[in-house]
PDB file of N, CA and C in Angstrom:
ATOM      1  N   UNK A   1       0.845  -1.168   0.000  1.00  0.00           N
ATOM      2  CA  UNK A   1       0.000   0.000   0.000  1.00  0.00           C
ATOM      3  C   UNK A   1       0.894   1.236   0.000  1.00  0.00           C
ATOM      4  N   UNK A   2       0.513   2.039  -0.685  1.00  0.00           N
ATOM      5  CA  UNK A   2       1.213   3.425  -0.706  1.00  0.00           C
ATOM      6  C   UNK A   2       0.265   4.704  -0.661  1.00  0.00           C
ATOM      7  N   UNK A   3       0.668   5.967  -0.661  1.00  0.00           N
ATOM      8  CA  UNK A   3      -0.400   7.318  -0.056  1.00  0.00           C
ATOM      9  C   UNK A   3      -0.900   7.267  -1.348  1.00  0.00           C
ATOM     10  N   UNK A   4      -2.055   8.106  -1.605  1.00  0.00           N
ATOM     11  CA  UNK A   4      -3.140   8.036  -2.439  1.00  0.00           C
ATOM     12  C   UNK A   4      -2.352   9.393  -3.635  1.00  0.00           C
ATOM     13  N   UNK A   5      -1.117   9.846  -3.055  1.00  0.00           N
ATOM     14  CA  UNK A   5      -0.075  10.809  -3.791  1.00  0.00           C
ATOM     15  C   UNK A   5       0.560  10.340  -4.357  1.00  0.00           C
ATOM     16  N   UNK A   6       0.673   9.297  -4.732  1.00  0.00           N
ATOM     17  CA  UNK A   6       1.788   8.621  -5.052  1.00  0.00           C
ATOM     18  C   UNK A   6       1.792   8.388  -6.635  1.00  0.00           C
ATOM     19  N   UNK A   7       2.562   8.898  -7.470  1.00  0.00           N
ATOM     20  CA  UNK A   7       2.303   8.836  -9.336  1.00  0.00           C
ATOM     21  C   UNK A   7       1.870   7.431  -9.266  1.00  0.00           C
ATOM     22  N   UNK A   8       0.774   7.660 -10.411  1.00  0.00           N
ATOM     23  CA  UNK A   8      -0.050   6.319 -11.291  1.00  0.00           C
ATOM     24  C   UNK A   8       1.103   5.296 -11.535  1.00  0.00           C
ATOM     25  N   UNK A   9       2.020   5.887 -11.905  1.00  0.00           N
ATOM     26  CA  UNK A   9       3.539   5.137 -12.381  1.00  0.00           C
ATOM     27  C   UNK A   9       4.192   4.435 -12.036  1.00  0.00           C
ATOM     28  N   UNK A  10       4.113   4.850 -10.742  1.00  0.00           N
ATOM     29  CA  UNK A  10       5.211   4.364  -9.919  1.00  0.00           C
ATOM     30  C   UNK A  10       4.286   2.905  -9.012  1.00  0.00           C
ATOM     31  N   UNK A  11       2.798   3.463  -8.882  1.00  0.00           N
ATOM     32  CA  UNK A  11       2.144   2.721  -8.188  1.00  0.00           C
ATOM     33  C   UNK A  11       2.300   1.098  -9.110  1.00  0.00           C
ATOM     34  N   UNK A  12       1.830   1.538 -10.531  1.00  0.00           N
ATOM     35  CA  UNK A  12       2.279   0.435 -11.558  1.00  0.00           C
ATOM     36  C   UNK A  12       3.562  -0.215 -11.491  1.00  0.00           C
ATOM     37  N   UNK A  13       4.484   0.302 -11.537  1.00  0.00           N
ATOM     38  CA  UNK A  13       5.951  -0.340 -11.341  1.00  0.00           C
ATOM     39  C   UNK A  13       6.000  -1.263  -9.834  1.00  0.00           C
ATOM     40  N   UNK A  14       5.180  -0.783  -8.875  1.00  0.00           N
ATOM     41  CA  UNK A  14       5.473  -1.245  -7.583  1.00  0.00           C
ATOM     42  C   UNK A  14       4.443  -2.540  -7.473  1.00  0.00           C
ATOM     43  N   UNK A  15       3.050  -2.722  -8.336  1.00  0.00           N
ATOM     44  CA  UNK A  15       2.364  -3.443  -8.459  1.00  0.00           C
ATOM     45  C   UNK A  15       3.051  -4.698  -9.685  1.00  0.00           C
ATOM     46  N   UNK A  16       3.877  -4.740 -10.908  1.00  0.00           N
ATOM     47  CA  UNK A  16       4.549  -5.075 -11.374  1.00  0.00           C
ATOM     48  C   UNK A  16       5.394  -6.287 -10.495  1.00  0.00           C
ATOM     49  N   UNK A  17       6.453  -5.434 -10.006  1.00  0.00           N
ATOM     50  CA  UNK A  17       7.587  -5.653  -9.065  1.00  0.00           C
ATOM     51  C   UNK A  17       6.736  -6.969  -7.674  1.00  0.00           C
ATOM     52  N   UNK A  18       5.959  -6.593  -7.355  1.00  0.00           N
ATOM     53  CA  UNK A  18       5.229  -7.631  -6.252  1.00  0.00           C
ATOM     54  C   UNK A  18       4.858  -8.787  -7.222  1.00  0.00           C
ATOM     55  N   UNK A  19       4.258  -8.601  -8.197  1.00  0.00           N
ATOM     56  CA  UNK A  19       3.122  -9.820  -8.532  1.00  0.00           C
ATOM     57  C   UNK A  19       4.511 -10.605  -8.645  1.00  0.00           C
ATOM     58  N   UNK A  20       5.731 -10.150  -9.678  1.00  0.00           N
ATOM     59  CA  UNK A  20       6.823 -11.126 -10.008  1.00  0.00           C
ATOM     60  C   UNK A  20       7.412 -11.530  -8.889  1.00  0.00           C
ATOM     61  N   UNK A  21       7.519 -10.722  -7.770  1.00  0.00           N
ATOM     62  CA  UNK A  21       7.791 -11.354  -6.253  1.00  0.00           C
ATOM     63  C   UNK A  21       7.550 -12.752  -5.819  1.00  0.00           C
ATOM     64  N   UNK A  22       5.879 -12.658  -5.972  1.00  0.00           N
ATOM     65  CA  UNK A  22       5.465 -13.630  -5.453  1.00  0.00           C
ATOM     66  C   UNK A  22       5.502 -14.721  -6.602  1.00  0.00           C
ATOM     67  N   UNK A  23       5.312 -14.966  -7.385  1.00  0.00           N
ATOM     68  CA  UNK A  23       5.014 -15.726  -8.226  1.00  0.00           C
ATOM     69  C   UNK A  23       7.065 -16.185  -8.873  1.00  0.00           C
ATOM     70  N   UNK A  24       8.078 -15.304  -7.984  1.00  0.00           N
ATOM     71  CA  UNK A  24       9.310 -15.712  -7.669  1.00  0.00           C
ATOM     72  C   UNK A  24       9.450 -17.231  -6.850  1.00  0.00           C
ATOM     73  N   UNK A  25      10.199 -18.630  -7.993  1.00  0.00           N
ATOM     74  CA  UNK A  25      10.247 -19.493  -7.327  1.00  0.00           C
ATOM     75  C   UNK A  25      11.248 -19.610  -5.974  1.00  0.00           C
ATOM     76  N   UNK A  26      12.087 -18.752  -5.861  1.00  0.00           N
ATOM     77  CA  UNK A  26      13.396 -18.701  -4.991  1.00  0.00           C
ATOM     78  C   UNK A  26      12.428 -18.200  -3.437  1.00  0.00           C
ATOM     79  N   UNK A  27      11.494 -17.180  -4.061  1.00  0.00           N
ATOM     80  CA  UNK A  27      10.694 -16.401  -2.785  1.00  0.00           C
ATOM     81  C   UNK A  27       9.486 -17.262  -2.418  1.00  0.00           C
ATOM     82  N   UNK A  28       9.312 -18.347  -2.873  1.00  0.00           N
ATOM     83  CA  UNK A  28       7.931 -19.295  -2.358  1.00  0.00           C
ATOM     84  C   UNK A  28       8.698 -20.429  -1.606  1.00  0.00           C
ATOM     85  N   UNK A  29       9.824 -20.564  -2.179  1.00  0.00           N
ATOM     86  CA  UNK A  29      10.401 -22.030  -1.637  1.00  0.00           C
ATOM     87  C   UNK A  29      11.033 -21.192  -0.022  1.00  0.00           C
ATOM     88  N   UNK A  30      11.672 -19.853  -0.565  1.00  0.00           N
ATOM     89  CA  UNK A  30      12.297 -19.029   1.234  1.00  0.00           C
ATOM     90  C   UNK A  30      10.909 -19.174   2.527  1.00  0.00           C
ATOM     91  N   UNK A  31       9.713 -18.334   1.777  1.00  0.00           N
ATOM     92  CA  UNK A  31       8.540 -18.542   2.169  1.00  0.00           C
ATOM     93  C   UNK A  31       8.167 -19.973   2.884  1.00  0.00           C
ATOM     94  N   UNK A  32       8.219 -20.818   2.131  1.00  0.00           N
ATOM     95  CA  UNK A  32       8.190 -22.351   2.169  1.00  0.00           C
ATOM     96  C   UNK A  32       8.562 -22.975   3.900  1.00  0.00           C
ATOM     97  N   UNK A  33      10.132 -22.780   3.195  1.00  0.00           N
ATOM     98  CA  UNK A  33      11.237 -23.240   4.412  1.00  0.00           C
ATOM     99  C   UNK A  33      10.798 -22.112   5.937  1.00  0.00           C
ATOM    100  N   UNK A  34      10.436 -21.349   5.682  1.00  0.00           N
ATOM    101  CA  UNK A  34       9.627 -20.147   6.900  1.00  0.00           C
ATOM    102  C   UNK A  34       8.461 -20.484   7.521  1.00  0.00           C
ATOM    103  N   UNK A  35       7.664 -21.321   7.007  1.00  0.00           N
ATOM    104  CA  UNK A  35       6.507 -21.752   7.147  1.00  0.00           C
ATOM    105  C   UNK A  35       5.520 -20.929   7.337  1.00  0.00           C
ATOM    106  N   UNK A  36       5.778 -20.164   5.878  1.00  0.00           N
ATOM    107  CA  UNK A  36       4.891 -18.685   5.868  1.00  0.00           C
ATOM    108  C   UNK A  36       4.032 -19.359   4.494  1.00  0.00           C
ATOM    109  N   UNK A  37       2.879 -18.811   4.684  1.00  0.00           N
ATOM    110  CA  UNK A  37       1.789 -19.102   3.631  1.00  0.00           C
ATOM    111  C   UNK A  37       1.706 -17.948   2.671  1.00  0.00           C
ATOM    112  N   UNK A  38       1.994 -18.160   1.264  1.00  0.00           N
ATOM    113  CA  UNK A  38       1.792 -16.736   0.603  1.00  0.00           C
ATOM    114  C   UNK A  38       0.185 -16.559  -0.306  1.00  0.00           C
ATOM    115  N   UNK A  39      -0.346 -15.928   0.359  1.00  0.00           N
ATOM    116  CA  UNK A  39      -1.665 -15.721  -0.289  1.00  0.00           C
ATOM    117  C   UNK A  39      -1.729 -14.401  -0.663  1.00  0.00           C
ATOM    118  N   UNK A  40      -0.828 -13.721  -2.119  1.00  0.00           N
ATOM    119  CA  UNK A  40      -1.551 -12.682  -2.750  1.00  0.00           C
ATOM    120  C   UNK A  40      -2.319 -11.995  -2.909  1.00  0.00           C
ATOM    121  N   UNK A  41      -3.095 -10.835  -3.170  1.00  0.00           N
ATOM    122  CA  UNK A  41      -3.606  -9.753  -3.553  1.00  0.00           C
ATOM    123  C   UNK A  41      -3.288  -9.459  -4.888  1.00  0.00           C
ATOM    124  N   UNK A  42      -3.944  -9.202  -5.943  1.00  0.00           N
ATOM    125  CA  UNK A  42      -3.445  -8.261  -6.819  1.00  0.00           C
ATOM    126  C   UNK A  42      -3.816  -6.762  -6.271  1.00  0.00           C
ATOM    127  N   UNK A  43      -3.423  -5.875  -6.616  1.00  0.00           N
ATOM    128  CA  UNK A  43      -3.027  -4.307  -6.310  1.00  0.00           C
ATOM    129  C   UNK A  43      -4.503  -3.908  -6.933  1.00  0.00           C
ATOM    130  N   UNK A  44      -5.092  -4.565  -7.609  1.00  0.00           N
ATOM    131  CA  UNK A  44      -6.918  -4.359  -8.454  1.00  0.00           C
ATOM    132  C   UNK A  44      -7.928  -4.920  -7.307  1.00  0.00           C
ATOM    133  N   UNK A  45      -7.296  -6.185  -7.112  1.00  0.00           N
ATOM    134  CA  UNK A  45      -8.269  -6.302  -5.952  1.00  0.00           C
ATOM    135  C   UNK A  45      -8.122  -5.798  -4.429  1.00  0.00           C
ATOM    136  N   UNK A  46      -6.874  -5.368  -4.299  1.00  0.00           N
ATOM    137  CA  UNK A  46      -6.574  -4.335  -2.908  1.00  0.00           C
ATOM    138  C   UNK A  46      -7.954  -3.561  -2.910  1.00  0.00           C
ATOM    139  N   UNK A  47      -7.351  -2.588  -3.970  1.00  0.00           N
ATOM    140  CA  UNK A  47      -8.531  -1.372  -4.100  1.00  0.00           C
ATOM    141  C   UNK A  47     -10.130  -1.645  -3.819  1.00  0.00           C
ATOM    142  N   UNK A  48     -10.703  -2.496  -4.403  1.00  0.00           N
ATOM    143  CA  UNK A  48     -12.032  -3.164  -4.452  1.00  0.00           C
ATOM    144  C   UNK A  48     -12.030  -3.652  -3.190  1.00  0.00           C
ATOM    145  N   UNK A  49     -11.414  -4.087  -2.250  1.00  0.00           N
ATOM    146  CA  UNK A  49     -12.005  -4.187  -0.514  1.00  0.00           C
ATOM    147  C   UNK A  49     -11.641  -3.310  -0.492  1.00  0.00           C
ATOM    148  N   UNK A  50     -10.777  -2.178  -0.627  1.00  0.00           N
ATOM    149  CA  UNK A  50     -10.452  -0.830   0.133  1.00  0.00           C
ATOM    150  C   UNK A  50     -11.816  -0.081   0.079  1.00  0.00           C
ATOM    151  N   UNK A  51     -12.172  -0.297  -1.777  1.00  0.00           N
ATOM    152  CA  UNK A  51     -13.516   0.658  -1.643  1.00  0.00           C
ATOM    153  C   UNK A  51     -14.972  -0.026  -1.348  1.00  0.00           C
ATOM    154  N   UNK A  52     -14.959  -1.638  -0.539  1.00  0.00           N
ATOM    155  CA  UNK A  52     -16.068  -1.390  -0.011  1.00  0.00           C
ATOM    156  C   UNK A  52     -16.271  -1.541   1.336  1.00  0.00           C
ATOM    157  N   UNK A  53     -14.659  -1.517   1.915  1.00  0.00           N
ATOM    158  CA  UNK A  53     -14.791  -0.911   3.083  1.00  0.00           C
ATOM    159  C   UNK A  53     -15.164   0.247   3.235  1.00  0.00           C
ATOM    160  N   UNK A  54     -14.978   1.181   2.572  1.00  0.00           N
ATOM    161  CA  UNK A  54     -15.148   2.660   2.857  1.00  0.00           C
ATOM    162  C   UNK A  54     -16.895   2.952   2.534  1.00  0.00           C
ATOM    163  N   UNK A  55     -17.597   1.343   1.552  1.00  0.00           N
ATOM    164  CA  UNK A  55     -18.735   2.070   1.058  1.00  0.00           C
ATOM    165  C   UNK A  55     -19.430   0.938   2.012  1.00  0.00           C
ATOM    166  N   UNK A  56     -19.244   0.667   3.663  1.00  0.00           N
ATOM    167  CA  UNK A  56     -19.528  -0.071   4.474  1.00  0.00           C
ATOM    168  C   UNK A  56     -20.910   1.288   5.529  1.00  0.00           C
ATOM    169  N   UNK A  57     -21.975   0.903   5.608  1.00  0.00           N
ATOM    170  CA  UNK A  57     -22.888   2.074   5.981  1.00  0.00           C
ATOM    171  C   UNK A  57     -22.692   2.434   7.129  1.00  0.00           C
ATOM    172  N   UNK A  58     -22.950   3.624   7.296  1.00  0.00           N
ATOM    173  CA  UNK A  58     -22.746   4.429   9.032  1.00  0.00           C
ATOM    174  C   UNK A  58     -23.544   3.466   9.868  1.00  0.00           C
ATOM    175  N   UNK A  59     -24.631   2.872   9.555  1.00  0.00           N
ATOM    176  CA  UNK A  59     -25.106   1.942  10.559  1.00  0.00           C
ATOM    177  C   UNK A  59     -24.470   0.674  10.968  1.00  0.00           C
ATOM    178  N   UNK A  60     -24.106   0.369   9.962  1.00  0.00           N
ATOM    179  CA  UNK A  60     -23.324  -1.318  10.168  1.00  0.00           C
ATOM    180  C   UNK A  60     -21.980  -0.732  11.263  1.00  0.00           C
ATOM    181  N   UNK A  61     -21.231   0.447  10.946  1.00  0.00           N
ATOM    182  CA  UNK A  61     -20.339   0.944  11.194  1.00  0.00           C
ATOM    183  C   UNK A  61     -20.459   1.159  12.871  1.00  0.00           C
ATOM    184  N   UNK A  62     -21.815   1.769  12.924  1.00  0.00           N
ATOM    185  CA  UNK A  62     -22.243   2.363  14.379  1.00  0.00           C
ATOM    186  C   UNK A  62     -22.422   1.227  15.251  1.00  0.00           C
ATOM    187  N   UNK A  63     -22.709   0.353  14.954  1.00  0.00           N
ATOM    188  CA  UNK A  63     -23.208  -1.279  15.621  1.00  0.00           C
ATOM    189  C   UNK A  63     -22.066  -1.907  15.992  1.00  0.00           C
ATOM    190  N   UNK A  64     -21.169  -1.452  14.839  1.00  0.00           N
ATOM    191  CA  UNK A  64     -19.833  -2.404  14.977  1.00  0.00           C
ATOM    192  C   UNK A  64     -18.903  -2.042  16.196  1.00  0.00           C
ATOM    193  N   UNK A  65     -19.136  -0.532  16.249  1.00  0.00           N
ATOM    194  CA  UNK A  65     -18.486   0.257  17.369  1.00  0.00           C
ATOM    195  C   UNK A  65     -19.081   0.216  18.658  1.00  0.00           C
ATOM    196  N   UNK A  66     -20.357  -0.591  18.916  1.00  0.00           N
ATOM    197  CA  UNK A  66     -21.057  -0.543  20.079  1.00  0.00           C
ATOM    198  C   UNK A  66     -20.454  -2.069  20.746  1.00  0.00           C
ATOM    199  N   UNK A  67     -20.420  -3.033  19.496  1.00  0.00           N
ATOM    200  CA  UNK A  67     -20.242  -4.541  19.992  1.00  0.00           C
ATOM    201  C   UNK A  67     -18.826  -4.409  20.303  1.00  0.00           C
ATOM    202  N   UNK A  68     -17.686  -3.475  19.627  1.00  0.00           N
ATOM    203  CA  UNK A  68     -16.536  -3.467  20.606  1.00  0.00           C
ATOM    204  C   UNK A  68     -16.710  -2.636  21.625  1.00  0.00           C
ATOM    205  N   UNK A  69     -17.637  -2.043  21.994  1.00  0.00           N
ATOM    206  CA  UNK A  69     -17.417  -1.071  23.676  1.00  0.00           C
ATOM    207  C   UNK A  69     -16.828   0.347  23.155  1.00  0.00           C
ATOM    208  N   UNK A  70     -16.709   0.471  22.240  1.00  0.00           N
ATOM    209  CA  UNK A  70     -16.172   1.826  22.101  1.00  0.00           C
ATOM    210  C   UNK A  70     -17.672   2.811  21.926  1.00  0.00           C
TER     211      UNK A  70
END
């Protein structure tokens, strides 16, 4: 994730740079031997829970804040 300032460009290059990350056999097998699970995101579907968290209603929101005590 990066600030919402951040050039279209660069966000692309940095979304680029991850997918080949993961889909890096050297970085699944390190992963592997770590006994870390790699379950991806694409940087398309980041956005799409980002925006329906945000399009989550003041009521669901208000309820949610009562059942934690806040």
């Amino acid at each position: 994730m990066v600030p919402a300032q951040v050039p279209a460009e660069r966000v692309a290059a940095l979304r680029v740079a991850f997918d080949a990350m993961v889909a890096d056999a050297g970085f699944l097998a390190e992963a592997q031997r770590s006994g870390l699970t790699v379950t991806p995101m694409t940087g398309s579907a980041v956005d799409r829970e980002i925006a329906e968290l945000y399009a989550t209603p003041a009521g669901v929101l208000a309820r949610a804040r009562t059942i934690a005590g806040e």
